[in-house]
PDB file of N, CA and C in Angstrom:
ATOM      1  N   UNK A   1      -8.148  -3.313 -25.457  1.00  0.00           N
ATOM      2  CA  UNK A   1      -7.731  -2.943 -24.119  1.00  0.00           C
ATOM      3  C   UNK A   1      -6.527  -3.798 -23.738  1.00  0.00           C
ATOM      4  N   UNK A   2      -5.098  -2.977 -23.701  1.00  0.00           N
ATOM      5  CA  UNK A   2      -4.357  -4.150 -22.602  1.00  0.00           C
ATOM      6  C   UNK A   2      -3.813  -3.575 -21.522  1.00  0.00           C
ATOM      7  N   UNK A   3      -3.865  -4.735 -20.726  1.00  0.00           N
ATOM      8  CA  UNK A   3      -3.536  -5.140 -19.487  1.00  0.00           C
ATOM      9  C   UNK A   3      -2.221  -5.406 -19.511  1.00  0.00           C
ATOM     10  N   UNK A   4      -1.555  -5.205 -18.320  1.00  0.00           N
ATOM     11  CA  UNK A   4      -0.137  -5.560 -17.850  1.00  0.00           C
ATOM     12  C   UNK A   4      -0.161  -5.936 -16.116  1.00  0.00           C
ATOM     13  N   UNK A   5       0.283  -7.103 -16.015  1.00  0.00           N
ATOM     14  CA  UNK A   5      -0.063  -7.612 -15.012  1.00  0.00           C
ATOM     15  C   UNK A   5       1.592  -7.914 -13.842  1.00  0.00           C
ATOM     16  N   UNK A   6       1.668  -7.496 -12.445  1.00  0.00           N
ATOM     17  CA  UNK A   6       2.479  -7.273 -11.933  1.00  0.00           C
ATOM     18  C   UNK A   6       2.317  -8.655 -11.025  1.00  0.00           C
ATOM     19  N   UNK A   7       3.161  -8.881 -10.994  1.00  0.00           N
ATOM     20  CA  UNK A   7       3.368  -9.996 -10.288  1.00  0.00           C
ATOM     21  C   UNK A   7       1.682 -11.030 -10.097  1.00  0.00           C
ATOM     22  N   UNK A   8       1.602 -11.478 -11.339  1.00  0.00           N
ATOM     23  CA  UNK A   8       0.326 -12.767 -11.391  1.00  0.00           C
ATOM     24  C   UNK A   8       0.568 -13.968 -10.421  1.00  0.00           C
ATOM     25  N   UNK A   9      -0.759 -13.968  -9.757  1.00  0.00           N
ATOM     26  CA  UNK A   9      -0.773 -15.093  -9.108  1.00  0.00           C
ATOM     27  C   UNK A   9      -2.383 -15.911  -9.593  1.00  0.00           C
ATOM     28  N   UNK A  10      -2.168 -17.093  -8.753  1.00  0.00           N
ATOM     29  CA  UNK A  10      -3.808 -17.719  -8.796  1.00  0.00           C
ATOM     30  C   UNK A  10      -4.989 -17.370  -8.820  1.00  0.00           C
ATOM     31  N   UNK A  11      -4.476 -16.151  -7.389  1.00  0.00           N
ATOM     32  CA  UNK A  11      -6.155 -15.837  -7.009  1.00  0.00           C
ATOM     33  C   UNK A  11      -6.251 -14.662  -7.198  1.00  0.00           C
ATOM     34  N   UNK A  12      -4.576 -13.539  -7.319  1.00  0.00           N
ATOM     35  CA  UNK A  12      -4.883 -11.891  -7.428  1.00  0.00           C
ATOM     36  C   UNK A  12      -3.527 -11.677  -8.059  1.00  0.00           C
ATOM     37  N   UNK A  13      -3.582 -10.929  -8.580  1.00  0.00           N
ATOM     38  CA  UNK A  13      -2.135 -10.096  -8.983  1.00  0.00           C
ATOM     39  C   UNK A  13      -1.661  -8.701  -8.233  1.00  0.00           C
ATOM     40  N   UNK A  14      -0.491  -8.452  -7.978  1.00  0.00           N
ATOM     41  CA  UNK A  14      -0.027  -7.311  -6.921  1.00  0.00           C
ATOM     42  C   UNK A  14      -0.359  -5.984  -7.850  1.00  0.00           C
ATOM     43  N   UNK A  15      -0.501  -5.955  -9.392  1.00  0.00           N
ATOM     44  CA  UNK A  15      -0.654  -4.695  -9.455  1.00  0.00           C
ATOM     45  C   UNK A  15      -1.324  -4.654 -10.790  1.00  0.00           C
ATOM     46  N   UNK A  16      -2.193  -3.933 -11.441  1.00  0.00           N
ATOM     47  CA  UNK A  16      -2.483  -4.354 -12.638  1.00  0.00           C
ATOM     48  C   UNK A  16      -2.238  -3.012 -13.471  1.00  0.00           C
ATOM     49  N   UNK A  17      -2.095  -2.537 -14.591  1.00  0.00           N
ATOM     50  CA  UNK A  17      -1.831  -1.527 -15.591  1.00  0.00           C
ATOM     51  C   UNK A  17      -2.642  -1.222 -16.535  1.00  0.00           C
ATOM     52  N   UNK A  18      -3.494  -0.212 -16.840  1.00  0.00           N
ATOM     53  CA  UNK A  18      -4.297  -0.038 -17.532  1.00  0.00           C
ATOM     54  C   UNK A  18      -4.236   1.320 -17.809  1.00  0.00           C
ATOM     55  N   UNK A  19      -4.162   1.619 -19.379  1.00  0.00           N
ATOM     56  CA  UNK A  19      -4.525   3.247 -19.476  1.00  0.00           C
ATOM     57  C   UNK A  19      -3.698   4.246 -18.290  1.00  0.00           C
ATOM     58  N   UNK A  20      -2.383   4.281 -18.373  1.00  0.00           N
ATOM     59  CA  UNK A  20      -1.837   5.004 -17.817  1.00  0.00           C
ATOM     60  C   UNK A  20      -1.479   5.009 -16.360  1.00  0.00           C
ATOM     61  N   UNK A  21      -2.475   3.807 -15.851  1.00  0.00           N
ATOM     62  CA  UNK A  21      -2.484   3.885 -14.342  1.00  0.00           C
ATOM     63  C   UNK A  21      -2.238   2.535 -13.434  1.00  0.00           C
ATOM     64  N   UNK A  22      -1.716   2.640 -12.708  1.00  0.00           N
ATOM     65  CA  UNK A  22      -1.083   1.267 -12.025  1.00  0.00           C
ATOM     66  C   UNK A  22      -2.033   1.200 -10.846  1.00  0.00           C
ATOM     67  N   UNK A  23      -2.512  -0.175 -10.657  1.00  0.00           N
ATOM     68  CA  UNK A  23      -3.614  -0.495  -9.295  1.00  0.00           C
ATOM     69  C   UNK A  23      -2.472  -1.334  -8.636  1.00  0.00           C
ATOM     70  N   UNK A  24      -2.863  -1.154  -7.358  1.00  0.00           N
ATOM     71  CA  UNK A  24      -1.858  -2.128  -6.677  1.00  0.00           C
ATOM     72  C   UNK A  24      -2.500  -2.916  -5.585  1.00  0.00           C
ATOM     73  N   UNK A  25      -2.597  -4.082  -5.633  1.00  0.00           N
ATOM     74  CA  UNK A  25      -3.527  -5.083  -4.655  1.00  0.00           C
ATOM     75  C   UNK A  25      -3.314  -4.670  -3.506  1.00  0.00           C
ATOM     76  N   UNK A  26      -4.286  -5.043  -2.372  1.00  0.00           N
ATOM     77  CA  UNK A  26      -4.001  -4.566  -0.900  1.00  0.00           C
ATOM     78  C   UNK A  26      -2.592  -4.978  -0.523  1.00  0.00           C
ATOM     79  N   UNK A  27      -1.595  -4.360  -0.077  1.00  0.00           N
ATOM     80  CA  UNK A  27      -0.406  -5.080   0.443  1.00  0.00           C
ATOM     81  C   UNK A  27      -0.198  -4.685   1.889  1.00  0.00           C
ATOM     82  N   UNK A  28       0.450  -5.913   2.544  1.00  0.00           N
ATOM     83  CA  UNK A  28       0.404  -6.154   4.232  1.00  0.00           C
ATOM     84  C   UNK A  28       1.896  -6.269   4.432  1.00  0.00           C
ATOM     85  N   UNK A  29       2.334  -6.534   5.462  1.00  0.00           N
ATOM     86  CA  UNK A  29       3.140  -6.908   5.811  1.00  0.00           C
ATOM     87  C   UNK A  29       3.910  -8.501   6.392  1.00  0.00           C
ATOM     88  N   UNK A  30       3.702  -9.054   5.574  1.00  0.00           N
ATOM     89  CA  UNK A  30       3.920 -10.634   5.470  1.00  0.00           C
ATOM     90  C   UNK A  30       5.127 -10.755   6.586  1.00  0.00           C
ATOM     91  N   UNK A  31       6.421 -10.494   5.636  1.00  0.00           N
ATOM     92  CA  UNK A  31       7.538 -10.611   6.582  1.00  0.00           C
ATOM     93  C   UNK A  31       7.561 -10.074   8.390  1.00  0.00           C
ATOM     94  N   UNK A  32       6.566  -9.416   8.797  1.00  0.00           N
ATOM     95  CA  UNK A  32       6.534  -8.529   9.702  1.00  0.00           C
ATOM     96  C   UNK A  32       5.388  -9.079  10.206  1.00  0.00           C
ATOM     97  N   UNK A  33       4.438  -9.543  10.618  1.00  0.00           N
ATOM     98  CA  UNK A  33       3.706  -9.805  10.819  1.00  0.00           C
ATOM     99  C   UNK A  33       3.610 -10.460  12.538  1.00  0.00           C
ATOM    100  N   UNK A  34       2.573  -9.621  13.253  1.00  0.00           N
ATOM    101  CA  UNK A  34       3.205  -9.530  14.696  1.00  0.00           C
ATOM    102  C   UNK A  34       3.955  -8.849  14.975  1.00  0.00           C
ATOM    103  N   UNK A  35       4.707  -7.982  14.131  1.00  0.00           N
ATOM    104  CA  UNK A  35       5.295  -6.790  14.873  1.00  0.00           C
ATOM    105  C   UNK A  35       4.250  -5.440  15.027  1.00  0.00           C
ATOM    106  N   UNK A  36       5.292  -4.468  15.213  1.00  0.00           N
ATOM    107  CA  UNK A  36       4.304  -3.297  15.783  1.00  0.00           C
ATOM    108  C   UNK A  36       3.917  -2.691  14.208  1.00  0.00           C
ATOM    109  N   UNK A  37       3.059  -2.199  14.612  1.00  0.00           N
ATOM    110  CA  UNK A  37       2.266  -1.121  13.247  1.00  0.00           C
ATOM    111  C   UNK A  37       3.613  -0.509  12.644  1.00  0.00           C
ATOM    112  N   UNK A  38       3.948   0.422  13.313  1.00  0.00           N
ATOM    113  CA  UNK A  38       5.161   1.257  12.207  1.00  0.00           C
ATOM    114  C   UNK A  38       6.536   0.636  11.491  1.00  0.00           C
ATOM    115  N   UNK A  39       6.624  -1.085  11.961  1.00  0.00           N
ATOM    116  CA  UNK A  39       7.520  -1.677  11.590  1.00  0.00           C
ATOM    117  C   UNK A  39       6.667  -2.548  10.163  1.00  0.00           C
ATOM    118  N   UNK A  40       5.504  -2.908  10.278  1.00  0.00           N
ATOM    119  CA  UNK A  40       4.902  -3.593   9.122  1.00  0.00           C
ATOM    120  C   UNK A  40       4.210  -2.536   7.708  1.00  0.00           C
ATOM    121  N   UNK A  41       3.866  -1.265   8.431  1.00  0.00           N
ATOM    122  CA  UNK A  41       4.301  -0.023   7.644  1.00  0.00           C
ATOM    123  C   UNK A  41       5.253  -0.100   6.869  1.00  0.00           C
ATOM    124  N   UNK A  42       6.224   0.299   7.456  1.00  0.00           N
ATOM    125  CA  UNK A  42       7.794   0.148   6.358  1.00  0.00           C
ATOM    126  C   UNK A  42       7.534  -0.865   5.518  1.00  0.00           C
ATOM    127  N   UNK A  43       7.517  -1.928   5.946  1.00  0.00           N
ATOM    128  CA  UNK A  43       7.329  -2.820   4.905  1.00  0.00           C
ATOM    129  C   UNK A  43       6.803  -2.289   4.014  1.00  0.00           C
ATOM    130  N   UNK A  44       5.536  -2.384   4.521  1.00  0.00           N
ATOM    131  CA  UNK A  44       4.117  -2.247   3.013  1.00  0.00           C
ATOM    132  C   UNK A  44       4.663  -0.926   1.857  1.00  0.00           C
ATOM    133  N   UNK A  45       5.278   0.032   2.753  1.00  0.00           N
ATOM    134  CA  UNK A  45       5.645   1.479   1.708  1.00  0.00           C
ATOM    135  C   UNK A  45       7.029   0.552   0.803  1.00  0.00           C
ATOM    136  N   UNK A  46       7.913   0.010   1.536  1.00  0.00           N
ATOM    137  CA  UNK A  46       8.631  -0.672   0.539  1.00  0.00           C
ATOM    138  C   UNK A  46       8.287  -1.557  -0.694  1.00  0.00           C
ATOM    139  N   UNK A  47       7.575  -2.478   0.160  1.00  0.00           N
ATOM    140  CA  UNK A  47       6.828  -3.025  -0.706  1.00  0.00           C
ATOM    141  C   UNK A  47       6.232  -1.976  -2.386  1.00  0.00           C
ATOM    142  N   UNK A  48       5.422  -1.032  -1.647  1.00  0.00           N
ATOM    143  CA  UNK A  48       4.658  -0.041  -2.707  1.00  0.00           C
ATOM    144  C   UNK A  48       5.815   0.002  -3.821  1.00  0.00           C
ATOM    145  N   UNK A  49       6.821   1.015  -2.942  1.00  0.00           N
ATOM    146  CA  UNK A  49       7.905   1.768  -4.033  1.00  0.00           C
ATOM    147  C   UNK A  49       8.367   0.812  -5.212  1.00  0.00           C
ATOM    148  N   UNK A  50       8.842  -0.150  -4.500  1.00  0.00           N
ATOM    149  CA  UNK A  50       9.094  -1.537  -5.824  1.00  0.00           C
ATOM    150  C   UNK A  50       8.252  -1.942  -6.691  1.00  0.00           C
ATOM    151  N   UNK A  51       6.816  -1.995  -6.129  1.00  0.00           N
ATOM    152  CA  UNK A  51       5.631  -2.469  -7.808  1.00  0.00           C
ATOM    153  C   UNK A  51       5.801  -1.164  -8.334  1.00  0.00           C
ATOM    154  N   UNK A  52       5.490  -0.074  -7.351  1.00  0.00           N
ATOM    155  CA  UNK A  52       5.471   1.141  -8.570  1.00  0.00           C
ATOM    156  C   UNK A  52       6.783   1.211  -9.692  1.00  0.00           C
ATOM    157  N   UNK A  53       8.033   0.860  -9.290  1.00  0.00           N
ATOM    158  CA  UNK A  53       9.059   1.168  -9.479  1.00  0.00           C
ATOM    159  C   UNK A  53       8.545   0.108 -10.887  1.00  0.00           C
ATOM    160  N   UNK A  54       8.536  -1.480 -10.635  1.00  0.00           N
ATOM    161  CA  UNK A  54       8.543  -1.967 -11.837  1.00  0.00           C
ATOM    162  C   UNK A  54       7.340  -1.566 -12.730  1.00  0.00           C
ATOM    163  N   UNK A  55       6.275  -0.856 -12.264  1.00  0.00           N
ATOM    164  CA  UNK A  55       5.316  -0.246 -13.179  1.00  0.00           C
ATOM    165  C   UNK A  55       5.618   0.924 -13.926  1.00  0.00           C
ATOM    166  N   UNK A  56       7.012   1.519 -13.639  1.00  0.00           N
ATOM    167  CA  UNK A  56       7.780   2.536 -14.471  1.00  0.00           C
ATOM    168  C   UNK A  56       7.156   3.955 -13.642  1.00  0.00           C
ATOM    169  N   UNK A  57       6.908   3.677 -12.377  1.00  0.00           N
ATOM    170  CA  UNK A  57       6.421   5.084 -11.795  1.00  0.00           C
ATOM    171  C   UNK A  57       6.888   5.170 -10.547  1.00  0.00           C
ATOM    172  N   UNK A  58       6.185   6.043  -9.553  1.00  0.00           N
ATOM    173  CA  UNK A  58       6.945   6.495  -8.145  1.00  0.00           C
ATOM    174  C   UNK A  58       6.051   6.596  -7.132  1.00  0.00           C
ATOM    175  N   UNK A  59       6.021   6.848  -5.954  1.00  0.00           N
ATOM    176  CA  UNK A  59       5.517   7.385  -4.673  1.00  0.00           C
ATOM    177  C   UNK A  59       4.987   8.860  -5.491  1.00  0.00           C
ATOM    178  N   UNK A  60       5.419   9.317  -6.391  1.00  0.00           N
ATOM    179  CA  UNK A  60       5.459  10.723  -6.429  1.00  0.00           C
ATOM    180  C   UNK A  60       3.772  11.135  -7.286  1.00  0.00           C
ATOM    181  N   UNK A  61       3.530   9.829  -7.733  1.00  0.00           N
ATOM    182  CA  UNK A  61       2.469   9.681  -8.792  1.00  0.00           C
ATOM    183  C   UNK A  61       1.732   9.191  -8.269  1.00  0.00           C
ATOM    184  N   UNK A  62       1.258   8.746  -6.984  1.00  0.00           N
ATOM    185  CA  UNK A  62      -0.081   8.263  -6.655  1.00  0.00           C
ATOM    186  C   UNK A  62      -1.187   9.143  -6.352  1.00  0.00           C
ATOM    187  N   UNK A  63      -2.198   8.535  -7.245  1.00  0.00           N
ATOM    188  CA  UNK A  63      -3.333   9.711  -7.094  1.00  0.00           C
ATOM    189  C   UNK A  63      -3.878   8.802  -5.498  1.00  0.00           C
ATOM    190  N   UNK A  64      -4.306   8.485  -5.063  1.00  0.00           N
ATOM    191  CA  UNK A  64      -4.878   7.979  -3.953  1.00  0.00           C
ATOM    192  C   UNK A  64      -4.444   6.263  -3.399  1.00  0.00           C
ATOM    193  N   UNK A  65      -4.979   6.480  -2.108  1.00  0.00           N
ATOM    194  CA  UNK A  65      -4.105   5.618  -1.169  1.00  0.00           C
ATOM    195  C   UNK A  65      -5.417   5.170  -0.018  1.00  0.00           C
ATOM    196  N   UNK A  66      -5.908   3.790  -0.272  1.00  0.00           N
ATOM    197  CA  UNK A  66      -6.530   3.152   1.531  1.00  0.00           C
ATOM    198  C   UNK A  66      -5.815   2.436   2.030  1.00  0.00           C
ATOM    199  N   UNK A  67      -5.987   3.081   3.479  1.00  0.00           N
ATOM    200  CA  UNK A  67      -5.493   2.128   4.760  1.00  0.00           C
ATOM    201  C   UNK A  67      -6.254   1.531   5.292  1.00  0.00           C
ATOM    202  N   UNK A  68      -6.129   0.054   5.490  1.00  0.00           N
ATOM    203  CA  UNK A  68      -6.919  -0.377   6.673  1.00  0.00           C
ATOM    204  C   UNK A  68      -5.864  -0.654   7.880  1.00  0.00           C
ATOM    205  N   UNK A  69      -6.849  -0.671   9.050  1.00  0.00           N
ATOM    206  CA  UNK A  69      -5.991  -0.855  10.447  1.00  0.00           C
ATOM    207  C   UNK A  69      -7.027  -1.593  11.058  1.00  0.00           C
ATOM    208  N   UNK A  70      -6.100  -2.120  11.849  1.00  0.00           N
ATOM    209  CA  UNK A  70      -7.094  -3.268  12.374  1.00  0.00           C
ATOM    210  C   UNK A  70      -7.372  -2.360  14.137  1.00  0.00           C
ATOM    211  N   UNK A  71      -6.996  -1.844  14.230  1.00  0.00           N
ATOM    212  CA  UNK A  71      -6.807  -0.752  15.657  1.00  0.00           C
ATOM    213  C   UNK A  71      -6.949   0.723  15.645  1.00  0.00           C
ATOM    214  N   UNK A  72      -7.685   1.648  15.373  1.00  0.00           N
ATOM    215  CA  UNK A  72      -7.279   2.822  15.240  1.00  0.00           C
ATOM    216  C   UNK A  72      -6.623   3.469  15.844  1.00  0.00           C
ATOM    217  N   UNK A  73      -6.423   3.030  16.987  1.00  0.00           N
ATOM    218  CA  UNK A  73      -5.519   3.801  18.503  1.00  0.00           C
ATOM    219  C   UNK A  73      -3.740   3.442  17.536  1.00  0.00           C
ATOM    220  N   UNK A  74      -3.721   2.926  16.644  1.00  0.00           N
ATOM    221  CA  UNK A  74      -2.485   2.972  16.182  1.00  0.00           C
ATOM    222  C   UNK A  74      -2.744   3.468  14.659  1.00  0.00           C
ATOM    223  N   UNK A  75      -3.333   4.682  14.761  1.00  0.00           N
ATOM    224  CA  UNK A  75      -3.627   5.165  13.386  1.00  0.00           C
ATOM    225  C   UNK A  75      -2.262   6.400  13.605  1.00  0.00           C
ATOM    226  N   UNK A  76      -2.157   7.366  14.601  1.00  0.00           N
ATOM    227  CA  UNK A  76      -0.690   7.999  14.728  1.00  0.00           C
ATOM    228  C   UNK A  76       0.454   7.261  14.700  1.00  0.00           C
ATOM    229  N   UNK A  77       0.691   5.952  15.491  1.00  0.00           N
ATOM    230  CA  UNK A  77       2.003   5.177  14.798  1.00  0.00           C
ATOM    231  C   UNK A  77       2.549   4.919  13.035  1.00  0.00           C
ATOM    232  N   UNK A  78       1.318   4.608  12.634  1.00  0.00           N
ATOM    233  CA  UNK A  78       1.291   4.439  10.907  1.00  0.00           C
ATOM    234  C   UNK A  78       1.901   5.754  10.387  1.00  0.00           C
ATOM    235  N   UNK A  79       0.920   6.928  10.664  1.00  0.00           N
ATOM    236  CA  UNK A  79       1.225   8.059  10.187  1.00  0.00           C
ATOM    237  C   UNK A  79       2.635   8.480   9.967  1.00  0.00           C
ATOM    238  N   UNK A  80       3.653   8.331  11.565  1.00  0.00           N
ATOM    239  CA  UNK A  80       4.722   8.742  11.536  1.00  0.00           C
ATOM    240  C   UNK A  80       5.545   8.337  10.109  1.00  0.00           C
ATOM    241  N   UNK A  81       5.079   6.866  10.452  1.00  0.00           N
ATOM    242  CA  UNK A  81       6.109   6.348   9.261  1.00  0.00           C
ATOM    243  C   UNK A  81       5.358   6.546   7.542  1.00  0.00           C
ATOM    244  N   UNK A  82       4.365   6.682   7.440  1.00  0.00           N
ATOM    245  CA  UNK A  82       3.434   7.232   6.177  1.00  0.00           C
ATOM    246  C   UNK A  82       4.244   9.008   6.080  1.00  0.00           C
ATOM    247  N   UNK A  83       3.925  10.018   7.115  1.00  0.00           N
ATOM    248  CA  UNK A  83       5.079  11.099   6.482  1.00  0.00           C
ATOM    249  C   UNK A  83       5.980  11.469   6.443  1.00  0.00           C
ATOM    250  N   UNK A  84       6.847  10.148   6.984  1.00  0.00           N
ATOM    251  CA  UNK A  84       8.106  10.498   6.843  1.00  0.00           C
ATOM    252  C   UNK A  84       8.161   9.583   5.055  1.00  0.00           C
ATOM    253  N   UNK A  85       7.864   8.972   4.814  1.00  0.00           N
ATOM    254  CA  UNK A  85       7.725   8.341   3.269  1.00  0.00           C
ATOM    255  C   UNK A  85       7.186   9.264   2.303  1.00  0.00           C
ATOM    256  N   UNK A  86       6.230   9.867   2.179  1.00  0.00           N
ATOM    257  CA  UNK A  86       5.678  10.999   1.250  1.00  0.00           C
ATOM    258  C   UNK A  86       6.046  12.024   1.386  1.00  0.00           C
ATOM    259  N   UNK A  87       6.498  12.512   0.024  1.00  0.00           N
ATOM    260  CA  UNK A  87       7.012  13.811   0.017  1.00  0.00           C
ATOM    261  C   UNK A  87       6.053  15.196  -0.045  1.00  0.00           C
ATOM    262  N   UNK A  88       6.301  15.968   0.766  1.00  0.00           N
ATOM    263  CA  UNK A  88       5.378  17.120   1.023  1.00  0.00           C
ATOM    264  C   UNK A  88       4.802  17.569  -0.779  1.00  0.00           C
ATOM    265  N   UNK A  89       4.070  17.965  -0.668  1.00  0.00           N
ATOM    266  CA  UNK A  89       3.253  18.513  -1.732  1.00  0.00           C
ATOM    267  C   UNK A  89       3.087  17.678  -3.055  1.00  0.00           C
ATOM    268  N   UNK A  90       3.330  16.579  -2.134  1.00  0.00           N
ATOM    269  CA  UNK A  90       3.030  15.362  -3.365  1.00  0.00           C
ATOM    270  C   UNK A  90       2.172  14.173  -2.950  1.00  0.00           C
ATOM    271  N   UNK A  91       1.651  14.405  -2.288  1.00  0.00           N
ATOM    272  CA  UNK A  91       0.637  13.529  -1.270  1.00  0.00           C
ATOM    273  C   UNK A  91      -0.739  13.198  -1.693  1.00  0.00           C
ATOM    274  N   UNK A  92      -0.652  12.227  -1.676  1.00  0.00           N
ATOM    275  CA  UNK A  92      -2.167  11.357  -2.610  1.00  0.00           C
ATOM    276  C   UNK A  92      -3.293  11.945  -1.772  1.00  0.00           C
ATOM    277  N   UNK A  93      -4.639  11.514  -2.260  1.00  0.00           N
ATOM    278  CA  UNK A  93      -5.587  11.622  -1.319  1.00  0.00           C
ATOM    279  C   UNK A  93      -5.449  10.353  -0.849  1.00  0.00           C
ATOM    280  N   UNK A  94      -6.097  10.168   0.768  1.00  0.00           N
ATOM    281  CA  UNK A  94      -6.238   9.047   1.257  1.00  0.00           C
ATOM    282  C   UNK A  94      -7.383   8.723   2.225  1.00  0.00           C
ATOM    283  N   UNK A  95      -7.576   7.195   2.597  1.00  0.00           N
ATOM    284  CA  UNK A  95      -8.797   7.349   3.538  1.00  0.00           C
ATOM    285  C   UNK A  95      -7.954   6.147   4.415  1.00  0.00           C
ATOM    286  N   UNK A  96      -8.868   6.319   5.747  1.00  0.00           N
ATOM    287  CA  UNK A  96      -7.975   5.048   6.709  1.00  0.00           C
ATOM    288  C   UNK A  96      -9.539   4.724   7.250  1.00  0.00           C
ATOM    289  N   UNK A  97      -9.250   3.305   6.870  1.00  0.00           N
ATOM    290  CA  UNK A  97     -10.463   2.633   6.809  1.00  0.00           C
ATOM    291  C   UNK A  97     -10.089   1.570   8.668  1.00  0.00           C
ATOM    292  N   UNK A  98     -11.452   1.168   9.732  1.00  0.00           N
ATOM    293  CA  UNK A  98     -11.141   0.136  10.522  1.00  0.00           C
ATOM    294  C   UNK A  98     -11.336  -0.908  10.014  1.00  0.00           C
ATOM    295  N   UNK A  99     -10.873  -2.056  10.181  1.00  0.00           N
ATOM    296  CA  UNK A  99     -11.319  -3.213   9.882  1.00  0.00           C
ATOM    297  C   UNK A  99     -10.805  -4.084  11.067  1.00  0.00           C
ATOM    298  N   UNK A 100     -11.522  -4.697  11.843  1.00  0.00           N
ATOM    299  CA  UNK A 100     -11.483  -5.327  12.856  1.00  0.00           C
ATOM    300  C   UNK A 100     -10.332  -6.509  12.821  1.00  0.00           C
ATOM    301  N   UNK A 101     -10.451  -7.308  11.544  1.00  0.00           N
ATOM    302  CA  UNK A 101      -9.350  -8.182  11.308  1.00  0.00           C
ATOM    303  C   UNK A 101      -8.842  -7.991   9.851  1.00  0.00           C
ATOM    304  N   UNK A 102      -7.677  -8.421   9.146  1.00  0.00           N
ATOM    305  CA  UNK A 102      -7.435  -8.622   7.925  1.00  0.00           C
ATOM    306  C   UNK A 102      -6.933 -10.055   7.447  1.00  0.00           C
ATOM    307  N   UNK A 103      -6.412 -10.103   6.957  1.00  0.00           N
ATOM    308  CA  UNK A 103      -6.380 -11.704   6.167  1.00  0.00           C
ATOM    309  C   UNK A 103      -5.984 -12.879   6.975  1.00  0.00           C
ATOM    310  N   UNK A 104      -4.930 -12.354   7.895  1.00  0.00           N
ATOM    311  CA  UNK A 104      -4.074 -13.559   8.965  1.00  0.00           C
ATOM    312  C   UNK A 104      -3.964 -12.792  10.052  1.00  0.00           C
ATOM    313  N   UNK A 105      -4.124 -13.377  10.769  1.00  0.00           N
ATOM    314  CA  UNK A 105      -3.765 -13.250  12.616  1.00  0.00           C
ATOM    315  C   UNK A 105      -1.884 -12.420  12.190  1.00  0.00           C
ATOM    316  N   UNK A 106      -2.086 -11.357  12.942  1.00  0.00           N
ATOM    317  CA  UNK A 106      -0.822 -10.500  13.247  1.00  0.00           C
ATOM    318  C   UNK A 106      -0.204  -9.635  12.388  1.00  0.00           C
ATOM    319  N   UNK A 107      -1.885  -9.493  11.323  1.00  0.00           N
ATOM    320  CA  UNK A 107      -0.966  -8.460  10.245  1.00  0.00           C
ATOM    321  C   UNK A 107      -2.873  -7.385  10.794  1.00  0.00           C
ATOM    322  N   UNK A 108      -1.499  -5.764  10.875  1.00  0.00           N
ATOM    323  CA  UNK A 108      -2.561  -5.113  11.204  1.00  0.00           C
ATOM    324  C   UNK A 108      -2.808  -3.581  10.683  1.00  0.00           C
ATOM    325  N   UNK A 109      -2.101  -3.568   9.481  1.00  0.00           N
ATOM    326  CA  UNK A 109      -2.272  -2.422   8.567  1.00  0.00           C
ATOM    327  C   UNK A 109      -2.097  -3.284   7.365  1.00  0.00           C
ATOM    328  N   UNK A 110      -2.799  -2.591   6.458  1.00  0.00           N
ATOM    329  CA  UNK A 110      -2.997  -2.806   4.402  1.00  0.00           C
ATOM    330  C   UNK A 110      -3.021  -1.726   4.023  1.00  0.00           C
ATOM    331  N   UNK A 111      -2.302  -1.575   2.918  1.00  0.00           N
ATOM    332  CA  UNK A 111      -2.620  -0.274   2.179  1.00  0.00           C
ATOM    333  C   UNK A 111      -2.299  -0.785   0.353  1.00  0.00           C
ATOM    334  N   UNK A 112      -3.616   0.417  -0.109  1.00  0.00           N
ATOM    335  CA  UNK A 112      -3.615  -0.347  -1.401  1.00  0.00           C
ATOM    336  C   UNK A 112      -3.254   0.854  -2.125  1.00  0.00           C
ATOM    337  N   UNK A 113      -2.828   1.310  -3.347  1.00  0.00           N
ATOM    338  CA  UNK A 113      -2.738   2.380  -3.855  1.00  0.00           C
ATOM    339  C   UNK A 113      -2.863   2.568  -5.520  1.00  0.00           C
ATOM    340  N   UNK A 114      -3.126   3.473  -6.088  1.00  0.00           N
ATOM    341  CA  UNK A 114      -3.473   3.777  -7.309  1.00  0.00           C
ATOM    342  C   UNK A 114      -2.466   4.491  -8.040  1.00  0.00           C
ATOM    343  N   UNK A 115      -1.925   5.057  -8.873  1.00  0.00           N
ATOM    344  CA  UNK A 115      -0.542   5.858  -9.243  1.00  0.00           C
ATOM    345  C   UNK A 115      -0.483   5.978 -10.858  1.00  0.00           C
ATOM    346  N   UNK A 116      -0.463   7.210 -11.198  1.00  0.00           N
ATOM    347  CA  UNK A 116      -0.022   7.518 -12.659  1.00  0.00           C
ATOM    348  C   UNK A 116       0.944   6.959 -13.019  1.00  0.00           C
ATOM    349  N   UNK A 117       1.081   6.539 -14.145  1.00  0.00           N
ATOM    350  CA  UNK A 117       2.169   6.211 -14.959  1.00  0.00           C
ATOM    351  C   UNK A 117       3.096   7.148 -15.335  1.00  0.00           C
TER     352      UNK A 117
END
């Protein structure tokens, strides 16, 4: 079995490779953090496009996608900026999960995603 590992760290790696398919650790919005939902959004989809990108794949290849939000009343802010990023008829399955808090004070969407090679 090998593994290919995207950006290794201590405690997690951002994306791991196995058998055709790229996992990608929960990603937040670090730089953004305390701003509004659809600005730490952008981030995180940027974020995405680049591991996928160095995993040799796309937005276009993700089989599925979770969100967490720490608010659901800002589950339509996310969205805007989630379809304006995915391209129509290429759209993962997804679930949008609440989670009351996430890792640090002022980050308030994660999204983790899965993607063909």
């Amino acid at each position: 079995m090998t593994l290919k590992r995207i950006g290794a760290g201590a405690r997690m790696s951002k994306g791991v490779i196995h058998n055709g398919t790229v996992y990608l650790s929960g990603l937040v919005g670090d730089n953004t953090a305390g701003q509004p939902v659809s600005v730490q959004t952008q981030e995180v989809l940027d974020q995405i496009d680049g591991f996928l990108a160095e995993a040799g794949t796309d937005k276009s290849k993700i089989i599925r996608a979770f969100v967490w939000l720490t608010d659901m009343d800002t589950w339509g802010e996310m969205n805007e900026v989630w379809d304006a990023w995915v391209k129509p008829g290429e759209t993962p399955t997804r679930a949008a999960i609440h989670s009351p808090a996430l890792a640090l004070p002022g980050l308030y969407v994660e999204i983790m995603v899965e993607a063909a090679i």
